[in-house]
N, C-alpha and C. Protein backbone atom coordinates (compact mmCIF):
# COMPACT_ATOMS: atom_id res chain seq x y z
N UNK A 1 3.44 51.56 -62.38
CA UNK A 1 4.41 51.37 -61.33
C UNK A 1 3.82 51.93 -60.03
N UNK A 2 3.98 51.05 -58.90
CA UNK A 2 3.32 51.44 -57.43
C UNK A 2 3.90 52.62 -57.28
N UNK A 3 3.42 53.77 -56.45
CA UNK A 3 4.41 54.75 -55.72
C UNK A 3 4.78 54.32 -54.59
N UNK A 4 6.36 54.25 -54.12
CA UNK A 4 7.35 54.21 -53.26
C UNK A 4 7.40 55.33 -52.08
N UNK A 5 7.22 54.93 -50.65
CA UNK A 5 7.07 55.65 -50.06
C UNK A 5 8.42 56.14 -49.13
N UNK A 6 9.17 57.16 -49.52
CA UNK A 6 10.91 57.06 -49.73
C UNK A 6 10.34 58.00 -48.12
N UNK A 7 11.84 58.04 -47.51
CA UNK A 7 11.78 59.53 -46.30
C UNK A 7 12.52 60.24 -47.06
N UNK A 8 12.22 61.90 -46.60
CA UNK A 8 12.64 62.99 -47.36
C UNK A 8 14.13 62.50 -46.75
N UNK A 9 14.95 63.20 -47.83
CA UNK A 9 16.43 63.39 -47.85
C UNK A 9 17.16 63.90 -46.70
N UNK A 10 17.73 63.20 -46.21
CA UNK A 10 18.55 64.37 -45.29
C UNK A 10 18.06 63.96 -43.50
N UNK A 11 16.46 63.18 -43.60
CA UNK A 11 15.85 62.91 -42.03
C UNK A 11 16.29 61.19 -42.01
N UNK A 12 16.03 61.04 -40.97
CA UNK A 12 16.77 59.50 -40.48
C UNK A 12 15.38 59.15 -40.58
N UNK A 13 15.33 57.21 -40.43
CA UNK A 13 14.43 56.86 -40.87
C UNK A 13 13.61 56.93 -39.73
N UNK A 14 12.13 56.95 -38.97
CA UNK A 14 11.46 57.22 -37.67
C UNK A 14 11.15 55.15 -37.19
N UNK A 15 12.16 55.39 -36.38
CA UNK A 15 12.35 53.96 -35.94
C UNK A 15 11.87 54.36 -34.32
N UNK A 16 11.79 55.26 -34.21
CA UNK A 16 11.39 55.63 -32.48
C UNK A 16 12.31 56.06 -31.54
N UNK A 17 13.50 55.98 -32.54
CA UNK A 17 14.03 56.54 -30.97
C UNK A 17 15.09 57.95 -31.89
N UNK A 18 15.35 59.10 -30.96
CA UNK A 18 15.79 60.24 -31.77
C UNK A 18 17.82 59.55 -31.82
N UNK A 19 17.59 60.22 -32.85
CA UNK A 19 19.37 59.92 -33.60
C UNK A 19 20.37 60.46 -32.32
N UNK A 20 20.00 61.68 -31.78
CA UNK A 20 21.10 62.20 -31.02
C UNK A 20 20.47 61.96 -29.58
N UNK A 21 19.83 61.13 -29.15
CA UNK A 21 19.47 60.43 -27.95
C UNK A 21 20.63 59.75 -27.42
N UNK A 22 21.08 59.90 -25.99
CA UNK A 22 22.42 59.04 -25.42
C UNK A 22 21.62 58.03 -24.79
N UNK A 23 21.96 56.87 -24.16
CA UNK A 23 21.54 55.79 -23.78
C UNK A 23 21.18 56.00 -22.34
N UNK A 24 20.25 54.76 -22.05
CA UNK A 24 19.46 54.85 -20.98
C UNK A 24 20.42 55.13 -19.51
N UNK A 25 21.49 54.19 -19.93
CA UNK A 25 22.70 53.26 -18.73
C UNK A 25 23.22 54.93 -18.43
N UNK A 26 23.83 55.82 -19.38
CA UNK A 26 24.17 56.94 -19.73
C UNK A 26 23.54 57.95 -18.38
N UNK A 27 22.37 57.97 -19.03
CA UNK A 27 21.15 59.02 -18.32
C UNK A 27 21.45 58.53 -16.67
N UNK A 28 21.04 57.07 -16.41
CA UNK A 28 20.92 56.69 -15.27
C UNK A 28 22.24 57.44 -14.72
N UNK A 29 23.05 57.06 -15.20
CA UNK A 29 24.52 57.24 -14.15
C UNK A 29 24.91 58.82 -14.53
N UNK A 30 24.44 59.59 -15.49
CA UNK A 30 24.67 60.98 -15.33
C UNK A 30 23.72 61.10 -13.82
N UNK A 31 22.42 61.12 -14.00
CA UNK A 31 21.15 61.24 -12.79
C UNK A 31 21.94 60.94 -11.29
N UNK A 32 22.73 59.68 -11.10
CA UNK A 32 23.20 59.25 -10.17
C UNK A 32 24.49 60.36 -9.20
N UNK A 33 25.18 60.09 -10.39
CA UNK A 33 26.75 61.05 -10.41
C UNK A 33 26.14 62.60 -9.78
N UNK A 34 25.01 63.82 -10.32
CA UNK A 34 24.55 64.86 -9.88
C UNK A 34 24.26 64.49 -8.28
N UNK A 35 23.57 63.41 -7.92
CA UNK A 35 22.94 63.46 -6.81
C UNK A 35 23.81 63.11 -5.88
N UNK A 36 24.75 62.23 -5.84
CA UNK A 36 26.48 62.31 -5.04
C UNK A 36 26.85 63.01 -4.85
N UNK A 37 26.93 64.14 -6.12
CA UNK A 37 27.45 65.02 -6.02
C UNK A 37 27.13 66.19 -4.99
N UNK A 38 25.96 66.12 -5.34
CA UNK A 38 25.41 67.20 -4.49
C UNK A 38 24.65 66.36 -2.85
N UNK A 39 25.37 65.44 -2.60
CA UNK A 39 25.18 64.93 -1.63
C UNK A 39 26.37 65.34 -0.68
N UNK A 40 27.65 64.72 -1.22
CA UNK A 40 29.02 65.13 -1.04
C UNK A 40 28.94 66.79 -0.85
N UNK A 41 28.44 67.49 -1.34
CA UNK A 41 29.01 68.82 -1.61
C UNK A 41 27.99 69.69 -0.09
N UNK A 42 26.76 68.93 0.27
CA UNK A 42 26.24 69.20 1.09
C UNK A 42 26.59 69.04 2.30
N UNK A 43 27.29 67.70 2.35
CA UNK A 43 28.10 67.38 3.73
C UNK A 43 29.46 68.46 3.82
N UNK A 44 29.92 68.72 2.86
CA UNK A 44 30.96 69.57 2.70
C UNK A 44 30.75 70.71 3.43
N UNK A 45 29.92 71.08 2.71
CA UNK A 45 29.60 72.49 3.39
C UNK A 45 28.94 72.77 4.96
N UNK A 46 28.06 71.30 4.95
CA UNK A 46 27.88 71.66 6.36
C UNK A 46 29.33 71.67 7.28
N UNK A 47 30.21 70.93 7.09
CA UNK A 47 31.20 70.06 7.97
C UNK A 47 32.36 71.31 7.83
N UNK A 48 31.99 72.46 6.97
CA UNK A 48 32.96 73.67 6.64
C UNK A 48 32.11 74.95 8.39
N UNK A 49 31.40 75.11 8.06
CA UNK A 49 30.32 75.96 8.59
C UNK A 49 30.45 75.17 10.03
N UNK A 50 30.16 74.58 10.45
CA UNK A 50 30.30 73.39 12.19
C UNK A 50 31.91 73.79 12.65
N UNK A 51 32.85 73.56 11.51
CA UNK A 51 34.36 73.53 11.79
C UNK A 51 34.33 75.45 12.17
N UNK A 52 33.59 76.00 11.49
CA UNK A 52 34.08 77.75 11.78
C UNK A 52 33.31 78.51 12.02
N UNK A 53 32.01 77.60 13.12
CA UNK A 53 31.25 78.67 13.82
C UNK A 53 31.16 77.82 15.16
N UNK A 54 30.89 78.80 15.86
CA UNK A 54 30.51 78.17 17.37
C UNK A 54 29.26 78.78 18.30
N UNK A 55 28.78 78.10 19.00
CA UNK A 55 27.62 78.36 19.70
C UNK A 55 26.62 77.43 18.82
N UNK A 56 25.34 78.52 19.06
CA UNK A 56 23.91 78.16 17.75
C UNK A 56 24.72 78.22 16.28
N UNK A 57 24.51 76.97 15.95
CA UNK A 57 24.85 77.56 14.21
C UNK A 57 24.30 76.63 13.57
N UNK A 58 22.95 76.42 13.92
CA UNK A 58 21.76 75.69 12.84
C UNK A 58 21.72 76.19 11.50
N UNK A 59 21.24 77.23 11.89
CA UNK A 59 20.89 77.91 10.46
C UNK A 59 21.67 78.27 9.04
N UNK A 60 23.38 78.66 10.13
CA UNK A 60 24.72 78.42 9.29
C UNK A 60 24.81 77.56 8.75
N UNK A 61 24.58 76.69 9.55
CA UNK A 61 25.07 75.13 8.74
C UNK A 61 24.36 74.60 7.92
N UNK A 62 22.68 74.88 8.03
CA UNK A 62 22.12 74.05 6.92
C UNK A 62 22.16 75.25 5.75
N UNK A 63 22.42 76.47 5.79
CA UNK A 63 22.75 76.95 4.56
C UNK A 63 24.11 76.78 3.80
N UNK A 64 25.21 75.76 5.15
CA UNK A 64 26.42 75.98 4.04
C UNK A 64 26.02 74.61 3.73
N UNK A 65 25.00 73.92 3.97
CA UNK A 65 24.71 72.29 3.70
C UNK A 65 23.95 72.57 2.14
N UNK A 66 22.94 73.60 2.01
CA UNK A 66 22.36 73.91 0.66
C UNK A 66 23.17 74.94 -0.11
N UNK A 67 23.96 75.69 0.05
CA UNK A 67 24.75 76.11 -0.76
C UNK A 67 25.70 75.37 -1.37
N UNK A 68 26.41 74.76 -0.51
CA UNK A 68 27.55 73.32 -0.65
C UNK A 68 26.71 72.78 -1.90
N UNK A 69 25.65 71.78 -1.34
CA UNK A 69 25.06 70.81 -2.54
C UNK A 69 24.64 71.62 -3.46
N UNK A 70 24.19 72.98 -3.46
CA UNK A 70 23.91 73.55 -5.17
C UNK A 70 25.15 73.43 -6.25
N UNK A 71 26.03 74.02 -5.17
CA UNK A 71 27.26 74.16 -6.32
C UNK A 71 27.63 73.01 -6.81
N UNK A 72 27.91 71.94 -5.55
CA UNK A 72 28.51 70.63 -6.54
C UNK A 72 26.96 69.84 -7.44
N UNK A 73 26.42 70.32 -7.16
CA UNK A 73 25.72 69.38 -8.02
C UNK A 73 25.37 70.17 -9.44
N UNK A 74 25.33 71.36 -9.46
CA UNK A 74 25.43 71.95 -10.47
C UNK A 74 26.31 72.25 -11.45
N UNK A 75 27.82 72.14 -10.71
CA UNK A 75 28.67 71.88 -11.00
C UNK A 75 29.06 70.65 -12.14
N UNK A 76 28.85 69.34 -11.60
CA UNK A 76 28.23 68.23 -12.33
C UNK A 76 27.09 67.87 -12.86
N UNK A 77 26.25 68.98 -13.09
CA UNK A 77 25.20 68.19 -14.03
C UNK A 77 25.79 69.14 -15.01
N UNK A 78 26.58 70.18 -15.15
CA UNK A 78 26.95 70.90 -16.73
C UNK A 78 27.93 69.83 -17.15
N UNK A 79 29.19 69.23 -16.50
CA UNK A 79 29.68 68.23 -16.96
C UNK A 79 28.61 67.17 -17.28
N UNK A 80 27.93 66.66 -16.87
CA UNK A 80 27.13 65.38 -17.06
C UNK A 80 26.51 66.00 -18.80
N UNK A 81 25.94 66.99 -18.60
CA UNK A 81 25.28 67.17 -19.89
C UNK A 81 26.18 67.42 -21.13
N UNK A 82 27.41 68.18 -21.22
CA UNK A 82 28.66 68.37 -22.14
C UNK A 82 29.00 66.65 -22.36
N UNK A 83 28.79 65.68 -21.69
CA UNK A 83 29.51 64.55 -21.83
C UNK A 83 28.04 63.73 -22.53
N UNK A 84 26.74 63.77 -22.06
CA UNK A 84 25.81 63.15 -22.95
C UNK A 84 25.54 63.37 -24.40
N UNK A 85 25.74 64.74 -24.38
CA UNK A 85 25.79 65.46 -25.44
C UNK A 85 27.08 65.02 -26.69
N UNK A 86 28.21 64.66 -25.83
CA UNK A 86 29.27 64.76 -26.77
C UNK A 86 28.98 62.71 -27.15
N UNK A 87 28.28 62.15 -26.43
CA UNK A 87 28.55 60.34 -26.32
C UNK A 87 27.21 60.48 -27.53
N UNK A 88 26.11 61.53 -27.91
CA UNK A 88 25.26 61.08 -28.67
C UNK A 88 25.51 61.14 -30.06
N UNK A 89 26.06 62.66 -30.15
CA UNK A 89 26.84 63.03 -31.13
C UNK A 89 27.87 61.99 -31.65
N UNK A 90 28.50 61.46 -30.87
CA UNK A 90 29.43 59.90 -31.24
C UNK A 90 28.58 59.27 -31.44
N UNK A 91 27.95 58.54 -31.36
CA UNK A 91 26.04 57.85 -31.54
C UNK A 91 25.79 57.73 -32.72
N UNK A 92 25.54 59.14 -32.92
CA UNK A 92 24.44 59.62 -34.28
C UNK A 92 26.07 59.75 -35.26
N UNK A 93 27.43 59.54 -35.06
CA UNK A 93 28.23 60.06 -36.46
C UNK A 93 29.26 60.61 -36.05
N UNK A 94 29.15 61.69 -35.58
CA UNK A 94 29.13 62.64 -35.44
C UNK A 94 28.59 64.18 -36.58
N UNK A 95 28.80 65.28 -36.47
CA UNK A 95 28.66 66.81 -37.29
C UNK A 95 29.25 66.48 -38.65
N UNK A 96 28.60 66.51 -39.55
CA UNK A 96 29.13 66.17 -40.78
C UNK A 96 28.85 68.00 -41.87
N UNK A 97 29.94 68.11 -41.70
CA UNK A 97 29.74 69.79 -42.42
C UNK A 97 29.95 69.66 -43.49
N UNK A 98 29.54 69.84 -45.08
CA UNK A 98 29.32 70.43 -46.09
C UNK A 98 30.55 71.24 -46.75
């Protein structure tokens, strides 16, 4: 009898792409959604900083322009990733506990 070349128990079969991988469309529009975000959040902050300083306030403003966009965009990429995370896991089954 030939020997059968089985995959160990328990691993998915290696088709190329990983089981808990979220989709491309996914990635794109998480990628997209961060950079709005922190586009939006940059104008925010500058347009906060302009409204409540007066005279010179270059320097104010482009720091409330990079502080602004850190937060929102950081803000939304922990959502973006909790939500890829949770769409792969739907994907792959989901957690199957024992």
């Amino acid at each position: 009898m030939p020997a059968v070349n089985r995959p160990a128990p328990g691993l998915p079969p290696d088709d190329g792409e990983h089981p808990y991988a979220a989709s491309r469309g996914a990635l794109i529009a998480a990628f997209v959604a961060v950079v709005v975000a922190g586009l939006s959040g940059a104008a925010i902050g500058y347009g906060l900083v302009r409204v409540g300083c007066s005279g010179n306030c270059s320097t104010a403003s482009g720091l409330g322009a990079l502080l602004g966009g850190l937060l929102a965009a950081g803000g939304v990429a922990i959502v973006a990733v909790l939500l890829l995370r949770s769409l792969a896991e739907w994907k792959a089954g989901g957690i199957r506990r024992s």
